[in-house]
C-alpha atoms as a PDB file:
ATOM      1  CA  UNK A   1       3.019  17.581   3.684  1.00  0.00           C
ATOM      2  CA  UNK A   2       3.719  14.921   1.575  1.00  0.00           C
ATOM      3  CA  UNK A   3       0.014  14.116   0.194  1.00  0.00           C
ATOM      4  CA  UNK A   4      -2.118  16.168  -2.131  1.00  0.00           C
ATOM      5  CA  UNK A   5      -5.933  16.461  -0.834  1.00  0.00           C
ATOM      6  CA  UNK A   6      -8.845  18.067  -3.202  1.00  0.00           C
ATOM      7  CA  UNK A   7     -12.638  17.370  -4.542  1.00  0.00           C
ATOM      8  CA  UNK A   8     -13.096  14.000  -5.518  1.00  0.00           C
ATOM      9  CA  UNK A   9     -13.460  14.042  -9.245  1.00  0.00           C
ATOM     10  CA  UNK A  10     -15.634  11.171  -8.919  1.00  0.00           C
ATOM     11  CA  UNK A  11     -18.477  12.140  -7.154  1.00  0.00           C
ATOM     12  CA  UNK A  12     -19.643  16.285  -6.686  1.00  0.00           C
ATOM     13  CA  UNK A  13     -18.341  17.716  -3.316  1.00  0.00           C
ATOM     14  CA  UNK A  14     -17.837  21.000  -1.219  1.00  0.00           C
ATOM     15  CA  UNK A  15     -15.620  20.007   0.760  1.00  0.00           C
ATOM     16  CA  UNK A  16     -12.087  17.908  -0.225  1.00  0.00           C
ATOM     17  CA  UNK A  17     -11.882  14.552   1.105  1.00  0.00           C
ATOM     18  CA  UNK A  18      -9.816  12.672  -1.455  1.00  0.00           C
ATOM     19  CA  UNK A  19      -6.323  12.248  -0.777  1.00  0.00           C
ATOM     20  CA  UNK A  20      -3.287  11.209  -3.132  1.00  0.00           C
ATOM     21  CA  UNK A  21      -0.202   9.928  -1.427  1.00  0.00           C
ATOM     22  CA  UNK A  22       2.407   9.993  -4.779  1.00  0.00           C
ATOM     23  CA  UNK A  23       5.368   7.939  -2.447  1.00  0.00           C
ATOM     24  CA  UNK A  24       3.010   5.350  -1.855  1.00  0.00           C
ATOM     25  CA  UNK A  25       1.553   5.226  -5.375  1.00  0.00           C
ATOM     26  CA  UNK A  26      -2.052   5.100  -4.026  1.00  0.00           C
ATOM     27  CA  UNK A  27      -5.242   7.320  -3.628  1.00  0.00           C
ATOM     28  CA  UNK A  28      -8.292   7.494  -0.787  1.00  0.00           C
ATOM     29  CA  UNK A  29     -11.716   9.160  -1.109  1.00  0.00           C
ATOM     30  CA  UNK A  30     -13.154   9.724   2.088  1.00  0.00           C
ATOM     31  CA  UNK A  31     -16.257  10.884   1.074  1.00  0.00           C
ATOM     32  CA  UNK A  32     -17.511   7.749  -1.618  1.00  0.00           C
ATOM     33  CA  UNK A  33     -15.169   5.137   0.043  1.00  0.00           C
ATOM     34  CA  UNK A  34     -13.295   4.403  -2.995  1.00  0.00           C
ATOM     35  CA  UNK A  35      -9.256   4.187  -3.556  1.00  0.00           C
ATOM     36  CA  UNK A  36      -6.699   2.402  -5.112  1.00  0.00           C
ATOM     37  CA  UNK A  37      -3.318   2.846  -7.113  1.00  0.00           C
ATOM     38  CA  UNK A  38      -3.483   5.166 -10.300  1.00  0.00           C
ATOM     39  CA  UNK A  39      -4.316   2.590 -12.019  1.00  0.00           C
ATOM     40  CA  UNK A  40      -7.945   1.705 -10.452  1.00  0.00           C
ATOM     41  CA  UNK A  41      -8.202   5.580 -10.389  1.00  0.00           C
ATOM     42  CA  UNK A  42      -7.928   5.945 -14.224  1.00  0.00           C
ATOM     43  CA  UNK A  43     -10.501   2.768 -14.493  1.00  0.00           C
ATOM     44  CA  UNK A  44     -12.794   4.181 -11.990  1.00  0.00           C
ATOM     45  CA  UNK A  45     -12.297   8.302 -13.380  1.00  0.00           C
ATOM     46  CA  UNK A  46     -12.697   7.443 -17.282  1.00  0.00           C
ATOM     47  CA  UNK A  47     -15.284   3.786 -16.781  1.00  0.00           C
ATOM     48  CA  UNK A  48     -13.365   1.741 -18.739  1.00  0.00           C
ATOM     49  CA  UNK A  49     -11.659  -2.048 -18.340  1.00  0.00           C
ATOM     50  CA  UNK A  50      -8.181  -2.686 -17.473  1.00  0.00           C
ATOM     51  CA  UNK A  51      -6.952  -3.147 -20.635  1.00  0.00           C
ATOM     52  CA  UNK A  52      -8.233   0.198 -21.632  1.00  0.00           C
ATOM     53  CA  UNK A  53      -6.756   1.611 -18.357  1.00  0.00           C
ATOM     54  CA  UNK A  54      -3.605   0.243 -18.870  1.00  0.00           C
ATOM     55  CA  UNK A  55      -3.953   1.781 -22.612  1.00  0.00           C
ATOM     56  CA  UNK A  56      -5.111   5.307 -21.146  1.00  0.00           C
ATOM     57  CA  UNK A  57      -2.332   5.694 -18.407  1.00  0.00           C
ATOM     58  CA  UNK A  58       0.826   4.828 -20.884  1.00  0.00           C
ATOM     59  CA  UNK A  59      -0.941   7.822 -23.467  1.00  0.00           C
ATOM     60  CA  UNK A  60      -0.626  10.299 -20.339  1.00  0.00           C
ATOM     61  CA  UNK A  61       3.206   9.161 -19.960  1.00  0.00           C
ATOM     62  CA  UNK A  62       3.894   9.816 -23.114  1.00  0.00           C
ATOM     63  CA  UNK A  63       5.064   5.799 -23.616  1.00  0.00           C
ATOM     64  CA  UNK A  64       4.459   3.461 -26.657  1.00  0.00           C
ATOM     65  CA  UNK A  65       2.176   0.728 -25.983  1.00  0.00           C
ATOM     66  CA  UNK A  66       0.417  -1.597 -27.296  1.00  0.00           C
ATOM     67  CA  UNK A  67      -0.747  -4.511 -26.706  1.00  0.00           C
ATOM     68  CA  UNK A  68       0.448  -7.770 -28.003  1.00  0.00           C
ATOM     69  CA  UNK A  69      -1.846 -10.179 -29.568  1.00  0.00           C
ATOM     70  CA  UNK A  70      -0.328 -13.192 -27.222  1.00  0.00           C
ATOM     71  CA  UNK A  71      -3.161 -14.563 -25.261  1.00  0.00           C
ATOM     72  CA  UNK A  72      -1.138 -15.442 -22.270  1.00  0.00           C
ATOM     73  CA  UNK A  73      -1.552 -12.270 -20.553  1.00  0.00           C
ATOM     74  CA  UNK A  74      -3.461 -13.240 -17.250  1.00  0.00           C
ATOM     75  CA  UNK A  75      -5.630  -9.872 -15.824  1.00  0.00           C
ATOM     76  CA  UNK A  76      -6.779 -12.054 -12.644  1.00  0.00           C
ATOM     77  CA  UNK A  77      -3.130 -12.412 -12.017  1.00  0.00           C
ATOM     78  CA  UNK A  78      -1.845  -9.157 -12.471  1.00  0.00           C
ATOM     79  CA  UNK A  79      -4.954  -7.788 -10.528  1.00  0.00           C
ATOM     80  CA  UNK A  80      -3.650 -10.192  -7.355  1.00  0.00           C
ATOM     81  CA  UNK A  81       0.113  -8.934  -7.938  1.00  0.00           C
ATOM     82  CA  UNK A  82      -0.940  -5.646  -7.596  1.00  0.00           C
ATOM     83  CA  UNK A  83      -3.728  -6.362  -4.115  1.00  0.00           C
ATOM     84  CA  UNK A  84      -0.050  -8.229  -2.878  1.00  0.00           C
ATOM     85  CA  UNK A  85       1.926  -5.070  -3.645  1.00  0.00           C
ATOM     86  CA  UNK A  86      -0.832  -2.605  -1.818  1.00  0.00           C
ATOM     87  CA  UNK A  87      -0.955  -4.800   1.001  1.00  0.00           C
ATOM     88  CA  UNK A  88       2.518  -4.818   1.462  1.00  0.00           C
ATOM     89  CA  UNK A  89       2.461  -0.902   0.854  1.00  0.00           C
ATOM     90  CA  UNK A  90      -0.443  -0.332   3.617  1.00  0.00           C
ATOM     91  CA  UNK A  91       1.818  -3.131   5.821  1.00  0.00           C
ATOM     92  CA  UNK A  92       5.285  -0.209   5.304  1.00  0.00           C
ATOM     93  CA  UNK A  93       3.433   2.609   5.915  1.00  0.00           C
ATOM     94  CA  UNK A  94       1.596   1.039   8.882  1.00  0.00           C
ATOM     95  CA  UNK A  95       5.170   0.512  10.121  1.00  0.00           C
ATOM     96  CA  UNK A  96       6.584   3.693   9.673  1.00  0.00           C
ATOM     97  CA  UNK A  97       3.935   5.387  11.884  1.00  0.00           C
ATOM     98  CA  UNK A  98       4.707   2.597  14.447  1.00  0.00           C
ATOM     99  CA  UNK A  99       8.410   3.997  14.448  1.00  0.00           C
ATOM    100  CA  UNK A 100       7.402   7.234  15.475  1.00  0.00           C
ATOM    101  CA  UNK A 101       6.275   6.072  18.228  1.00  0.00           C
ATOM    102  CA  UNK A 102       8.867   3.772  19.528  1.00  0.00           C
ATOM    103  CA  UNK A 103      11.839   5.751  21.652  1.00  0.00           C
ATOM    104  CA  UNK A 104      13.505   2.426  21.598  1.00  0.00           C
ATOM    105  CA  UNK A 105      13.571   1.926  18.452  1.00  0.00           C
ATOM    106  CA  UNK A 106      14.625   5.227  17.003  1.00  0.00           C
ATOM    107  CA  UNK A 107      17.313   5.191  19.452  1.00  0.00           C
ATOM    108  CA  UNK A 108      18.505   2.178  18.551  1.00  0.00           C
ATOM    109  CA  UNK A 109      18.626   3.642  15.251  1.00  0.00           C
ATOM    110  CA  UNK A 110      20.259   6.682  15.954  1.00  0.00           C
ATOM    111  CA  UNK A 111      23.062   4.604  18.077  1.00  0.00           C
ATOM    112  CA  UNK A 112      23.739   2.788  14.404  1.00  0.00           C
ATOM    113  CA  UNK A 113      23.828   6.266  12.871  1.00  0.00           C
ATOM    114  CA  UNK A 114      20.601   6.038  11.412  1.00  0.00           C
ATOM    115  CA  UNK A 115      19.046   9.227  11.691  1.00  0.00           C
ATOM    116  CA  UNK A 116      14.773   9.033  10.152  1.00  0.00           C
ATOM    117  CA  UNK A 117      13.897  12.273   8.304  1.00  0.00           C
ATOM    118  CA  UNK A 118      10.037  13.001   6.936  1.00  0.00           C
ATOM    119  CA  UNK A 119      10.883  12.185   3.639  1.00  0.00           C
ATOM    120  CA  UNK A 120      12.849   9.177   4.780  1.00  0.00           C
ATOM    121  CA  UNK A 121      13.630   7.323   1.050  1.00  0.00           C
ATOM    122  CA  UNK A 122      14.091   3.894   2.914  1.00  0.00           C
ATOM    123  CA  UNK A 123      10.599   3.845   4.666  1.00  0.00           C
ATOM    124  CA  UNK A 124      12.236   2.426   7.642  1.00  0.00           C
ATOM    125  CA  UNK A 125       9.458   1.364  10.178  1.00  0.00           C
ATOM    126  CA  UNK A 126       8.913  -0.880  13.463  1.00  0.00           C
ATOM    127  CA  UNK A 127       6.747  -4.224  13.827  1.00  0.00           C
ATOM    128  CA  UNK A 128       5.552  -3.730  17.737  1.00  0.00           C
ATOM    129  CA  UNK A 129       5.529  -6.950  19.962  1.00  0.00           C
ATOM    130  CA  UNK A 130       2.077  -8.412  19.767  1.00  0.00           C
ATOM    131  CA  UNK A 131      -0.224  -9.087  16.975  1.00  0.00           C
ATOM    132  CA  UNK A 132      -0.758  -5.075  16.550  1.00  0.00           C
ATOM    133  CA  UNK A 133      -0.600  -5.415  12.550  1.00  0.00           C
ATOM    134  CA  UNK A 134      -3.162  -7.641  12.479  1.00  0.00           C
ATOM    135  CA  UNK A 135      -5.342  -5.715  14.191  1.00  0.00           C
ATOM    136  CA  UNK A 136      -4.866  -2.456  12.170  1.00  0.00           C
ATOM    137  CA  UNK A 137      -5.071  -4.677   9.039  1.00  0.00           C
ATOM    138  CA  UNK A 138      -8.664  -5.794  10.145  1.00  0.00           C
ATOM    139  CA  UNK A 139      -9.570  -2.645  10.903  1.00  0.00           C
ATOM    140  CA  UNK A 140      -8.201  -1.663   7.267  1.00  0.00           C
ATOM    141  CA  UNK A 141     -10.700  -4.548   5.892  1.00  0.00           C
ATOM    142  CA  UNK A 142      -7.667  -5.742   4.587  1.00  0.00           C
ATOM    143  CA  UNK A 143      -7.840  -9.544   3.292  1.00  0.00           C
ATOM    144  CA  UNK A 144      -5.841 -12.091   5.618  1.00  0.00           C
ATOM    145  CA  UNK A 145      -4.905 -14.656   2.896  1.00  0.00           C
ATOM    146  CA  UNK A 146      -3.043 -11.669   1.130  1.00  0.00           C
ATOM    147  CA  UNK A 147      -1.072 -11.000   4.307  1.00  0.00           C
ATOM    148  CA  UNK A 148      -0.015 -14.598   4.909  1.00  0.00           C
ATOM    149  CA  UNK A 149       0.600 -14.713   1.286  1.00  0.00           C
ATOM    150  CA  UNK A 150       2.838 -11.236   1.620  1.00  0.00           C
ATOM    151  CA  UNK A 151       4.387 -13.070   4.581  1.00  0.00           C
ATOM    152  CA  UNK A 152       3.106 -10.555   7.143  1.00  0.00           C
ATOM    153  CA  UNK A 153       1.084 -12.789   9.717  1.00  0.00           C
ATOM    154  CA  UNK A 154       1.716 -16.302   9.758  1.00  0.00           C
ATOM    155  CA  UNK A 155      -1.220 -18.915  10.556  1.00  0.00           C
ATOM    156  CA  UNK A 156      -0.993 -21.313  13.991  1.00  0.00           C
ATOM    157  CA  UNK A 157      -2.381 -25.318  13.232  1.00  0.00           C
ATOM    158  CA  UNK A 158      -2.058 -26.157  16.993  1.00  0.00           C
ATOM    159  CA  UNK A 159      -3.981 -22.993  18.035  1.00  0.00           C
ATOM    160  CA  UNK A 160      -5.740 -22.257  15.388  1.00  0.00           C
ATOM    161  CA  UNK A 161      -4.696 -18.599  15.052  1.00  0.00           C
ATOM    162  CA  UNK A 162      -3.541 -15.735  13.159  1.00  0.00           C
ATOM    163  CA  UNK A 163      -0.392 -14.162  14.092  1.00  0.00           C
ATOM    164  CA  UNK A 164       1.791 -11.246  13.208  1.00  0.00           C
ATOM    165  CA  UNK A 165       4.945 -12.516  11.807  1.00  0.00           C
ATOM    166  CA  UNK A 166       7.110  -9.543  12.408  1.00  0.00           C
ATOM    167  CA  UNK A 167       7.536  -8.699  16.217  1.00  0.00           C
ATOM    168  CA  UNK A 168       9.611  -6.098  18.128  1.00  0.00           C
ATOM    169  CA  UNK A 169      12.039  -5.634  14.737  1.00  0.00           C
ATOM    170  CA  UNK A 170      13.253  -2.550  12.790  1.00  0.00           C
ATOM    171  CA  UNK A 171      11.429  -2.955   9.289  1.00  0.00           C
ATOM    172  CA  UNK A 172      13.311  -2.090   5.895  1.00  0.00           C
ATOM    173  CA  UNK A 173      10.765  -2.554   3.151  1.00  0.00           C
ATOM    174  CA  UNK A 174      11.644  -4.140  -0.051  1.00  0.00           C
ATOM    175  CA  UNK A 175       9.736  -2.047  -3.155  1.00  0.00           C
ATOM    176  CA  UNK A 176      11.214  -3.377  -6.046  1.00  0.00           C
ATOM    177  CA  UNK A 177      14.089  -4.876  -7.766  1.00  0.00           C
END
């Protein structure tokens, strides 16, 4: 498949329940609970801060860094930059299982030529009709002000409610510039 699975290296275990998805960028340990993207690994794995993290990670890919003495570097807001980009990660792949199971959709796809492989480079997903990806993102424990804040679900004054934003569309995620 497309995700490594092994021992947890953070906590002793027979049996492997930790799970490294390198397309997505992130890691899961089903057995202590814990996850993140490499970074939070290499913070959690060696104890350290994030600036020793950040230090540790460039040393294992072989780039020169160091850090600059400027004290406008803000850690709180890199730290919610990179809760955005997981949500919005977690959001893609949530959508790309939803595809699967959609004969409309993927027809409609394949009548545009668009044929979805495994290893589909595009992560092209559906957003069902309903409020389905805010129900999976509760059951995630994922935060709702970082979904509104991703765009995602959308917030209702007159009713008072949460809403997904995307509904009944073909999804082509946006990863980076």
């Amino acid at each position: 498949g497309r995700n490594y699975q092994g021992c947890c290296p953070l906590h002793g275990e027979k049996t492997p329940s930790f799970i490294v998805s390198p397309q997505k960028g992130i890691w899961k340990c089903f057995g202590c609970g814990k996850g993140g993207s490499a970074l939070q690994f290499i913070i959690e794995h060696e104890k350290c801060d994030f600036k020793e993290a950040i230090t540790i990670g460039a040393k294992k890919l072989s780039l020169d860094f160091e850090w600059k003495q400027a004290k406008n570097f803000n850690e709180e807001e890199y730290k919610h930059r990179e809760a955005l980009s997981i949500v919005c990660q977690k959001a893609a792949a949530y959508f790309q299982e939803c595809i699967t199971k959609n004969l409309v959709a993927i027809n409609y796809l394949k009548e545009r030529n668009f044929e979805i492989s495994d290893d589909d480079p595009f992560q092209i997903g559906y957003a069902p009709k309903g409020n389905t990806l805010l129900a999976w993102a509760e059951a995630q424990g994922l935060k709702r002000e970082l979904l509104v804040e991703a765009g995602l679900i959308g917030f209702n004054t007159d009713r008072q409610e949460y809403y997904d934003f995307f509904r009944d569309r073909i999804m082509f995620p946006i990863s980076d510039k």
